[in-house]
N, C-alpha and C. Protein backbone atom coordinates (compact mmCIF):
# COMPACT_ATOMS: atom_id res chain seq x y z
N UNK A 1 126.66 86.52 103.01
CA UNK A 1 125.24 86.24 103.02
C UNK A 1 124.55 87.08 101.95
N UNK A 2 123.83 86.25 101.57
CA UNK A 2 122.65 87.55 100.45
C UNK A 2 121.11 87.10 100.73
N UNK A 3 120.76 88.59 100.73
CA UNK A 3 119.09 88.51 101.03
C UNK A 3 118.84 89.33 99.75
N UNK A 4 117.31 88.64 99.67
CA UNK A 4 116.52 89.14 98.86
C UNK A 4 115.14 90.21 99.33
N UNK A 5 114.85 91.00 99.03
CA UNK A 5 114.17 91.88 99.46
C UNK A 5 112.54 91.88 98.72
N UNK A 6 111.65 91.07 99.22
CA UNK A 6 110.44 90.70 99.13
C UNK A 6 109.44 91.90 99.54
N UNK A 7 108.15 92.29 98.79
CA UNK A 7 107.48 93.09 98.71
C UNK A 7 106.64 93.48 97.66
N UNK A 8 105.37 94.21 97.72
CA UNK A 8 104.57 95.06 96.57
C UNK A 8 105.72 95.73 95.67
N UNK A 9 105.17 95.56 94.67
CA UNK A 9 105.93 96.90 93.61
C UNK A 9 104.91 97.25 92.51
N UNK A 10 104.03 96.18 91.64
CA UNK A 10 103.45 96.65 91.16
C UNK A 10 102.23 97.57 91.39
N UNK A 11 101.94 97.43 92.75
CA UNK A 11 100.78 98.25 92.97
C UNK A 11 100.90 99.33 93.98
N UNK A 12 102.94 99.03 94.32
CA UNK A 12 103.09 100.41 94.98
C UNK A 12 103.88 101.46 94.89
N UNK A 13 103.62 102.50 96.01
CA UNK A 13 104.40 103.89 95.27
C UNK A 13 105.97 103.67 95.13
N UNK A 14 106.40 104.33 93.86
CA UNK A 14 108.26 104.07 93.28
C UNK A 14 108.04 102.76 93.67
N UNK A 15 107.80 101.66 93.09
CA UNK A 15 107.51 100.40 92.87
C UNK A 15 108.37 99.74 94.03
N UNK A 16 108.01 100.14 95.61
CA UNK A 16 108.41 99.42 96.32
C UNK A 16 109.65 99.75 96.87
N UNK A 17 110.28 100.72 95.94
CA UNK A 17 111.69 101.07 96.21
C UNK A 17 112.03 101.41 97.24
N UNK A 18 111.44 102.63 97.34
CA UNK A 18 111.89 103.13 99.20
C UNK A 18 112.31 102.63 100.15
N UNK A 19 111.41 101.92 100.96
CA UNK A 19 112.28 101.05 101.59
C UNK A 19 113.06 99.76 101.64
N UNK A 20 112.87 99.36 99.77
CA UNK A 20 114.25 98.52 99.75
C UNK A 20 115.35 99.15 99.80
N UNK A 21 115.53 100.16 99.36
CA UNK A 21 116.96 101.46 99.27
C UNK A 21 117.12 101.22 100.44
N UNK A 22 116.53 101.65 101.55
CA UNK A 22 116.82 102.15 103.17
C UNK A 22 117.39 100.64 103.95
N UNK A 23 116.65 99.57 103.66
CA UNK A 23 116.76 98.42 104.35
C UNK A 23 118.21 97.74 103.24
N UNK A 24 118.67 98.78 102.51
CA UNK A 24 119.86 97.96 101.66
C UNK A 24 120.57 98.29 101.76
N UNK A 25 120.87 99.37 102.37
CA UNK A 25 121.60 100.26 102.70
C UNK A 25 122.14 100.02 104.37
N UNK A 26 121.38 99.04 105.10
CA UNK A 26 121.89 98.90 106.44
C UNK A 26 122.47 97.70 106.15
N UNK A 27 121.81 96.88 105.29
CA UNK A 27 122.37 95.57 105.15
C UNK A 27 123.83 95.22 104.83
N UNK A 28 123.88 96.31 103.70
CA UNK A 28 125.03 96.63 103.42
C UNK A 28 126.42 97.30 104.48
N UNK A 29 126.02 98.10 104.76
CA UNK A 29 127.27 98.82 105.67
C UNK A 29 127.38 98.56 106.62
N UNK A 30 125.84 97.10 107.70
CA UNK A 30 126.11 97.16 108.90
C UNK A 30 126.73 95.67 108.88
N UNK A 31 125.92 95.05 108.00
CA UNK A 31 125.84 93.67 108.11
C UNK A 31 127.02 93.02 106.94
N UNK A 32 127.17 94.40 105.71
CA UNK A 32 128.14 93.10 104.97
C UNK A 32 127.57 92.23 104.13
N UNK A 33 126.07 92.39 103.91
CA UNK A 33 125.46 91.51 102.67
C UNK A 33 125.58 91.96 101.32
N UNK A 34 125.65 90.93 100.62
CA UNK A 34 125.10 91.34 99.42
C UNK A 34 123.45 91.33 99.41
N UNK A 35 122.94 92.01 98.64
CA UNK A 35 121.01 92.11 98.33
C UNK A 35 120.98 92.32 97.11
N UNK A 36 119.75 91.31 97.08
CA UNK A 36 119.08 91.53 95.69
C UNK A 36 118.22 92.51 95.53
N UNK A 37 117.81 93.72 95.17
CA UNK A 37 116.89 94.35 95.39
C UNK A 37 115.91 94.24 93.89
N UNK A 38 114.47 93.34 93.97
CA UNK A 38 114.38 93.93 92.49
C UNK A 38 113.65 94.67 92.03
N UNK A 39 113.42 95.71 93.07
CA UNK A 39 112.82 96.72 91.87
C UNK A 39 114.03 97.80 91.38
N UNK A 40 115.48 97.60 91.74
CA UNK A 40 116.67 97.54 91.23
C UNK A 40 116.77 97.44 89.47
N UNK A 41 116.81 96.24 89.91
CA UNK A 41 117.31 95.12 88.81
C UNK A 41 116.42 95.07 88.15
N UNK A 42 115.27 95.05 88.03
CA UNK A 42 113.46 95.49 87.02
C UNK A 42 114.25 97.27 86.28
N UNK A 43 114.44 98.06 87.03
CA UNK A 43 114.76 99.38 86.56
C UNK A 43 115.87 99.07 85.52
N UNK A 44 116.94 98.17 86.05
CA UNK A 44 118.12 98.20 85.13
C UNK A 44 117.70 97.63 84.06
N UNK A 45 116.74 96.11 83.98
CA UNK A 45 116.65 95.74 83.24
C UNK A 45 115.79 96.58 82.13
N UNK A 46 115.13 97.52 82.68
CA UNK A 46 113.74 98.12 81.65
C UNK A 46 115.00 99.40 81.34
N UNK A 47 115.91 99.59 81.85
CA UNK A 47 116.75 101.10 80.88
C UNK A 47 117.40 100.40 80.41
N UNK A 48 118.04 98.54 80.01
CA UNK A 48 119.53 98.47 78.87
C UNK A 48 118.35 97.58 78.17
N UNK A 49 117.22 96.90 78.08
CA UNK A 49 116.80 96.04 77.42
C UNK A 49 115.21 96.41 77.06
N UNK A 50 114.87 97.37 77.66
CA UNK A 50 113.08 97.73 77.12
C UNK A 50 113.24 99.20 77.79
N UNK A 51 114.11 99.99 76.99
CA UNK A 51 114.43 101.58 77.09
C UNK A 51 113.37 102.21 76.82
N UNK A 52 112.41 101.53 75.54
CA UNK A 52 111.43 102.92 74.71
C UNK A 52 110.17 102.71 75.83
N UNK A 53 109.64 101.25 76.16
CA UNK A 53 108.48 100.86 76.86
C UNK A 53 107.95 101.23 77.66
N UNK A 54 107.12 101.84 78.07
CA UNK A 54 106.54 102.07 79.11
C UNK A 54 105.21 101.22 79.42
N UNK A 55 106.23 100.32 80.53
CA UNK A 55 105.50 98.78 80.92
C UNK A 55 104.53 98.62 81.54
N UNK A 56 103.95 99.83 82.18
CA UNK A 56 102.82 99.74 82.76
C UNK A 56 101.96 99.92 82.08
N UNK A 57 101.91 100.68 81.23
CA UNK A 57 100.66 101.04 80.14
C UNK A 57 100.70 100.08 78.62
N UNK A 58 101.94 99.37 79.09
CA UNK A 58 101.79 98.39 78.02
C UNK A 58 100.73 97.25 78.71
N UNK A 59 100.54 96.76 79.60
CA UNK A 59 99.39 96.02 80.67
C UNK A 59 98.06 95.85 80.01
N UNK A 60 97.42 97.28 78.83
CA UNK A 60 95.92 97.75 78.56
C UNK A 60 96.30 97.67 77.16
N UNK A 61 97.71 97.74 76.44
CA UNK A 61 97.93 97.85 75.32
C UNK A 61 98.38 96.81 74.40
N UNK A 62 99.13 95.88 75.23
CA UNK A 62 99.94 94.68 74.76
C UNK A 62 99.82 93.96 75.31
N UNK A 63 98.74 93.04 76.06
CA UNK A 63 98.87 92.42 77.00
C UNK A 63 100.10 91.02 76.78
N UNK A 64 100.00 90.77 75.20
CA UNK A 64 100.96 89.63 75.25
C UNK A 64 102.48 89.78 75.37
N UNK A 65 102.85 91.28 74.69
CA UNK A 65 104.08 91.20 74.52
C UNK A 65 104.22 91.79 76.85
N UNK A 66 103.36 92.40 77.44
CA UNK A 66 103.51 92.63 78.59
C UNK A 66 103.89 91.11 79.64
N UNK A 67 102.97 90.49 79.65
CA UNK A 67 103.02 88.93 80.04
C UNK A 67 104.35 88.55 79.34
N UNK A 68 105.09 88.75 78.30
CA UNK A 68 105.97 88.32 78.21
C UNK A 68 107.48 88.69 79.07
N UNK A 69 107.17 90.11 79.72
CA UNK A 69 107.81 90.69 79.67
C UNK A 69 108.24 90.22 81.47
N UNK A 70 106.89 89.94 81.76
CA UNK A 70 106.67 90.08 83.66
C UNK A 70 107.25 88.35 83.76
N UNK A 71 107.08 87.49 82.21
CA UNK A 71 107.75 85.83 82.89
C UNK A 71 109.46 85.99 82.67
N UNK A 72 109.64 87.14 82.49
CA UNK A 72 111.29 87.30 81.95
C UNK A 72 111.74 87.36 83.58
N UNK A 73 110.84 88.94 84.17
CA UNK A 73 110.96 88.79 85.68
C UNK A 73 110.97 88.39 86.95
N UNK A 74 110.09 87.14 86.78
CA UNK A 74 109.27 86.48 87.49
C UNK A 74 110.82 84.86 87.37
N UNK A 75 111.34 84.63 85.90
CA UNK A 75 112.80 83.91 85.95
C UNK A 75 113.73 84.68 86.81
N UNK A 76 114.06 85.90 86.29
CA UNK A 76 115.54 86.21 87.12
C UNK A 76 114.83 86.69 88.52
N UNK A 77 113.85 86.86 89.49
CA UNK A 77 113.76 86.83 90.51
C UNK A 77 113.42 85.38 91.23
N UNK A 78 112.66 84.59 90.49
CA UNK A 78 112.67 83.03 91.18
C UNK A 78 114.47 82.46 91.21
N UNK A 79 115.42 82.49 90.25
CA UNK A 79 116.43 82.22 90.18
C UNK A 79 117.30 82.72 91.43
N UNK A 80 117.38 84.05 91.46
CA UNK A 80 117.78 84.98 92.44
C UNK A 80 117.13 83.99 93.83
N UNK A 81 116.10 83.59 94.09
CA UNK A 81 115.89 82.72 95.49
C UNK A 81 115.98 81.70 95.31
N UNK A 82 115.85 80.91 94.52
CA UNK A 82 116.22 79.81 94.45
C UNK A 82 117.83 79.05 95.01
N UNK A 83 118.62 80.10 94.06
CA UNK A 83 120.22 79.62 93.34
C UNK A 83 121.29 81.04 94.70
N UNK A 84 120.44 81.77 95.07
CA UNK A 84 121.62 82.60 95.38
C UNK A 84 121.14 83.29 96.77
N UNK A 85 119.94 83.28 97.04
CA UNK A 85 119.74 83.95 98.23
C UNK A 85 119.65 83.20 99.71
N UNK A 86 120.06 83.42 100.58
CA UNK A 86 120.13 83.14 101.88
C UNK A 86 119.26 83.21 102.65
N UNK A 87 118.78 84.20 102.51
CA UNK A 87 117.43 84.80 103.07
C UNK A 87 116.27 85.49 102.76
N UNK A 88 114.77 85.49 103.21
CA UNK A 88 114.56 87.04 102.17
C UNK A 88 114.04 87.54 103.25
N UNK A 89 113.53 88.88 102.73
CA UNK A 89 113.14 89.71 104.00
C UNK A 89 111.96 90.26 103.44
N UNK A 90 110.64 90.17 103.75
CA UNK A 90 109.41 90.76 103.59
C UNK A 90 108.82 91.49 103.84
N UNK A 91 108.28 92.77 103.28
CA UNK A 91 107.63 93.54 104.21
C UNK A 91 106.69 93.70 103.42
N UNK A 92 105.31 93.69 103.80
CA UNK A 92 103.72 93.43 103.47
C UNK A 92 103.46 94.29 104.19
N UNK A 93 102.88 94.73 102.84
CA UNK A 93 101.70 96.04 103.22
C UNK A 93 100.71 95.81 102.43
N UNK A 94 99.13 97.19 102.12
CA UNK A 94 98.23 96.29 101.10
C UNK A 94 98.81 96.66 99.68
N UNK A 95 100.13 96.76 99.53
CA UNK A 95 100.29 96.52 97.67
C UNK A 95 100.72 95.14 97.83
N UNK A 96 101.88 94.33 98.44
CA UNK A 96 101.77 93.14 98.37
C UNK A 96 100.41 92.59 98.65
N UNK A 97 99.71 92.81 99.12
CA UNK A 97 98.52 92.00 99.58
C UNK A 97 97.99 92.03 97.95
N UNK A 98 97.97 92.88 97.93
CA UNK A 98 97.04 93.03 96.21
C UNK A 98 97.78 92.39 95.63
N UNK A 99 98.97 92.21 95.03
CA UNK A 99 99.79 91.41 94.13
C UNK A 99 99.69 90.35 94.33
N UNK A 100 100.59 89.15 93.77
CA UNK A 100 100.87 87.93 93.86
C UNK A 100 102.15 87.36 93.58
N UNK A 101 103.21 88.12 93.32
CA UNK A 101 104.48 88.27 93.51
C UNK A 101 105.19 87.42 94.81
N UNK A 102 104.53 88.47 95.37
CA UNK A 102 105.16 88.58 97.03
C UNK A 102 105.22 87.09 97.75
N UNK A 103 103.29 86.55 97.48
CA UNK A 103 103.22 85.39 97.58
C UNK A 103 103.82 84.32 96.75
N UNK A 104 104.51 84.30 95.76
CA UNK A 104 104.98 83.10 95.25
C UNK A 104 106.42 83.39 95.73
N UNK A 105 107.27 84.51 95.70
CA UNK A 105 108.44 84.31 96.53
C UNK A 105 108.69 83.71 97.86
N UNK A 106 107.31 84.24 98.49
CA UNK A 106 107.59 83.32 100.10
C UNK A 106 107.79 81.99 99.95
N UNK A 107 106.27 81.77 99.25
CA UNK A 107 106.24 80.11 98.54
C UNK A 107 107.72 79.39 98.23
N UNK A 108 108.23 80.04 97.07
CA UNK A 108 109.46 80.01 96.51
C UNK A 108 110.45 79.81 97.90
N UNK A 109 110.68 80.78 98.65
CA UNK A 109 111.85 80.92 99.19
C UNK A 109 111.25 79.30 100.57
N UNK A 110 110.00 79.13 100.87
CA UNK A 110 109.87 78.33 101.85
C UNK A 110 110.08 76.95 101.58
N UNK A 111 109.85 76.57 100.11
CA UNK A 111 110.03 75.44 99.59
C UNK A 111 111.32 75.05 99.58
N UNK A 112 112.56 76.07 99.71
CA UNK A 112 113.68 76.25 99.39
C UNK A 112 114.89 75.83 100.53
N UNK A 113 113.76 76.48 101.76
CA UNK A 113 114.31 76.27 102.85
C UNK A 113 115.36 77.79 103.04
N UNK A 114 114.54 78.59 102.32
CA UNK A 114 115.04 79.90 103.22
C UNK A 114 114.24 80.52 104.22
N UNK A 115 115.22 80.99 104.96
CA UNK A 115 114.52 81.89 105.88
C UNK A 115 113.93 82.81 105.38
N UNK A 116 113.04 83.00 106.49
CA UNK A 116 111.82 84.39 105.40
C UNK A 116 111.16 85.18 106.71
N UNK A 117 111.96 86.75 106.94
CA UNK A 117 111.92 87.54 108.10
C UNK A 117 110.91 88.63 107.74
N UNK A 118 109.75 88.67 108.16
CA UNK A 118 108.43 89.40 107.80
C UNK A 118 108.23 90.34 108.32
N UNK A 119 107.72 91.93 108.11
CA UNK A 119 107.97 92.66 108.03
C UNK A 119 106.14 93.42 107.80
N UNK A 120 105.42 93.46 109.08
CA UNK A 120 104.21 94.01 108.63
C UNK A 120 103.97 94.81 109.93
N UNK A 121 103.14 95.61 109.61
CA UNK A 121 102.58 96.70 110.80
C UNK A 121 100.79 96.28 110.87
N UNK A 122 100.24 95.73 109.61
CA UNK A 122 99.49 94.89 109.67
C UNK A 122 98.78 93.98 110.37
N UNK A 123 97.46 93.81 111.14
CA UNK A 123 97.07 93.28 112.18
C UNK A 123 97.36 91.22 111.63
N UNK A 124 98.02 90.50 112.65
CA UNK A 124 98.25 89.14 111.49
C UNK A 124 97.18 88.45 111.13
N UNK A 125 95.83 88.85 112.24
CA UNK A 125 94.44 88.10 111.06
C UNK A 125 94.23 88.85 110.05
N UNK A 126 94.92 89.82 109.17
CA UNK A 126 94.10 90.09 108.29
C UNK A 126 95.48 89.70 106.84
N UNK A 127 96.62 88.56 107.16
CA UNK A 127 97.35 88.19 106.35
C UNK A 127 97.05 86.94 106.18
N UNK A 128 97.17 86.53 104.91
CA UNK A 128 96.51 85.06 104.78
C UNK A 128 97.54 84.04 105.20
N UNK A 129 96.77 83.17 105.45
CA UNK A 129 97.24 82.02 106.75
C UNK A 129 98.89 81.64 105.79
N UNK A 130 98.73 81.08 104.23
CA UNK A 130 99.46 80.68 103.29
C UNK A 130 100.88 81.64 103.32
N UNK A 131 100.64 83.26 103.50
CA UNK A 131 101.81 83.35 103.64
C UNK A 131 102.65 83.68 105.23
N UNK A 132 101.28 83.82 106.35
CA UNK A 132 102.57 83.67 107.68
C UNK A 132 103.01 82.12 107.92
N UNK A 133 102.46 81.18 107.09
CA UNK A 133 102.88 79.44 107.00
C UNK A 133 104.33 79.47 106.41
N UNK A 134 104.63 80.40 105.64
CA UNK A 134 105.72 80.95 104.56
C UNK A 134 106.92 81.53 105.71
N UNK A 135 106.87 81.66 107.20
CA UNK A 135 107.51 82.82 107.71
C UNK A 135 108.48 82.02 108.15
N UNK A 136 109.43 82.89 108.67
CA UNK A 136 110.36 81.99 109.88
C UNK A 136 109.77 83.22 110.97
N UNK A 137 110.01 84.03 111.24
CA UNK A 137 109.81 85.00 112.13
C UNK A 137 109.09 86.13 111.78
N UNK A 138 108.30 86.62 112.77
CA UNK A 138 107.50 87.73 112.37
C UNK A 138 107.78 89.08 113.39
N UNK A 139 107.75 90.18 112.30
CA UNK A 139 108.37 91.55 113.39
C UNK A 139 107.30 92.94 112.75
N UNK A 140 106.88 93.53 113.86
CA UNK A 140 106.43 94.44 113.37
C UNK A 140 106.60 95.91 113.18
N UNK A 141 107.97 95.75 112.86
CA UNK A 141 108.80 97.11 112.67
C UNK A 141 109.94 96.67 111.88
N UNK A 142 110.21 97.73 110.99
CA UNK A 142 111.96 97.48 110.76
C UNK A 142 113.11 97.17 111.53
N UNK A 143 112.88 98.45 112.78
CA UNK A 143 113.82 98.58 113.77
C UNK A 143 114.02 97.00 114.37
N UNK A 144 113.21 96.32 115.11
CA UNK A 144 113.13 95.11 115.49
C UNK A 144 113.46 94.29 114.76
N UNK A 145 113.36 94.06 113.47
CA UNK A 145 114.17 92.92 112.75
C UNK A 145 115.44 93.56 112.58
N UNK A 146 115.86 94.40 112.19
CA UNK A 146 117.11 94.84 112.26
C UNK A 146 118.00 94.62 113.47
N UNK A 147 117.60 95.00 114.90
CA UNK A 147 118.04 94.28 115.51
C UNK A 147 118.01 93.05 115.86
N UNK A 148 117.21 92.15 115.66
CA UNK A 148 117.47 90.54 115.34
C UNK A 148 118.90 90.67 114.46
N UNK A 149 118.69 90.99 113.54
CA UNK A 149 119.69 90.76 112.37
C UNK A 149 121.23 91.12 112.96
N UNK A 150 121.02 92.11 113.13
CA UNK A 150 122.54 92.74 113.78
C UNK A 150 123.12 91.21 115.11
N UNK A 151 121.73 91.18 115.92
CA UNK A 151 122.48 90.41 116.63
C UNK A 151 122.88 88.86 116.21
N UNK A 152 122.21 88.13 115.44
CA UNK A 152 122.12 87.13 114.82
C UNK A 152 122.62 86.35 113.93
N UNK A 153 123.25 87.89 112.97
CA UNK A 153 124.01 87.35 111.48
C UNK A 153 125.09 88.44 111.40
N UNK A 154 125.36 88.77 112.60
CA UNK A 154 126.49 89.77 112.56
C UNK A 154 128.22 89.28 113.12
């Protein structure tokens, strides 16, 4: 099985990483998945292919060669759900809320007919209708989807 790991990055702290590391790390050793993680695969790609850049401040400086840079990402993560992922797993907080990422992957992954296991501590009127329409299940803890998962896809 492979999941993809849905979430803020541009507008949050270590671009989201944290708890994709933690939640990739169970997936891995409990469950046996492969994961996509991409603020991973954004890092790898910005140290072998845009080493000198510093992409955030290219945003105020370059906006074109920047936009060029975010539809490069915006391919190998739509691809990644499209072509290879099983599942994704979401967790919304207000940096996804602020972005629009987050929302076109659900989009993406619902059109797709993946499952999409949500992940908010978040009261659910204050998530827009468009992406709990996007859900298969909603949990408001890690711990609790994790155990779904363990029992479910184990």
């Amino acid at each position: 099985m492979n999941a993809y790991l849905s979430g803020g990055m541009e507008y949050a702290n270590n671009d989201g990483g944290d708890w994709r590391e933690e939640l990739q790390k169970f997936l891995v050793a409990e469950l046996h998945h492969e994961v996509f993680n991409p603020t991973q695969k954004s890092r790898e790609l910005f140290s072998t292919k845009y080493n000198n850049i510093d992409f955030r401040k290219l945003k105020f400086e370059n906006i074109e060669r920047y936009t060029e840079i975010v539809r490069e990402l915006v391919e190998i993560d739509s691809e990644e759900i499209a072509e290879r992922s099983d599942y994704v797993i979401c967790y919304w907080d207000e940096s996804a809320a602020k972005g629009a990422g987050t929302k076109g992957e659900l989009t993406l992954a619902k059109y797709f007919g993946k499952p999409v296991y949500f992940v908010s501590s978040m009261p659910l009127q204050e998530i827009p209708g468009w992406v709990l329409g996007c859900c298969t299940l909603l949990f408001t803890n890690f711990d609790d989807m994790k155990a779904f998962l363990r029992k479910e896809m184990h």
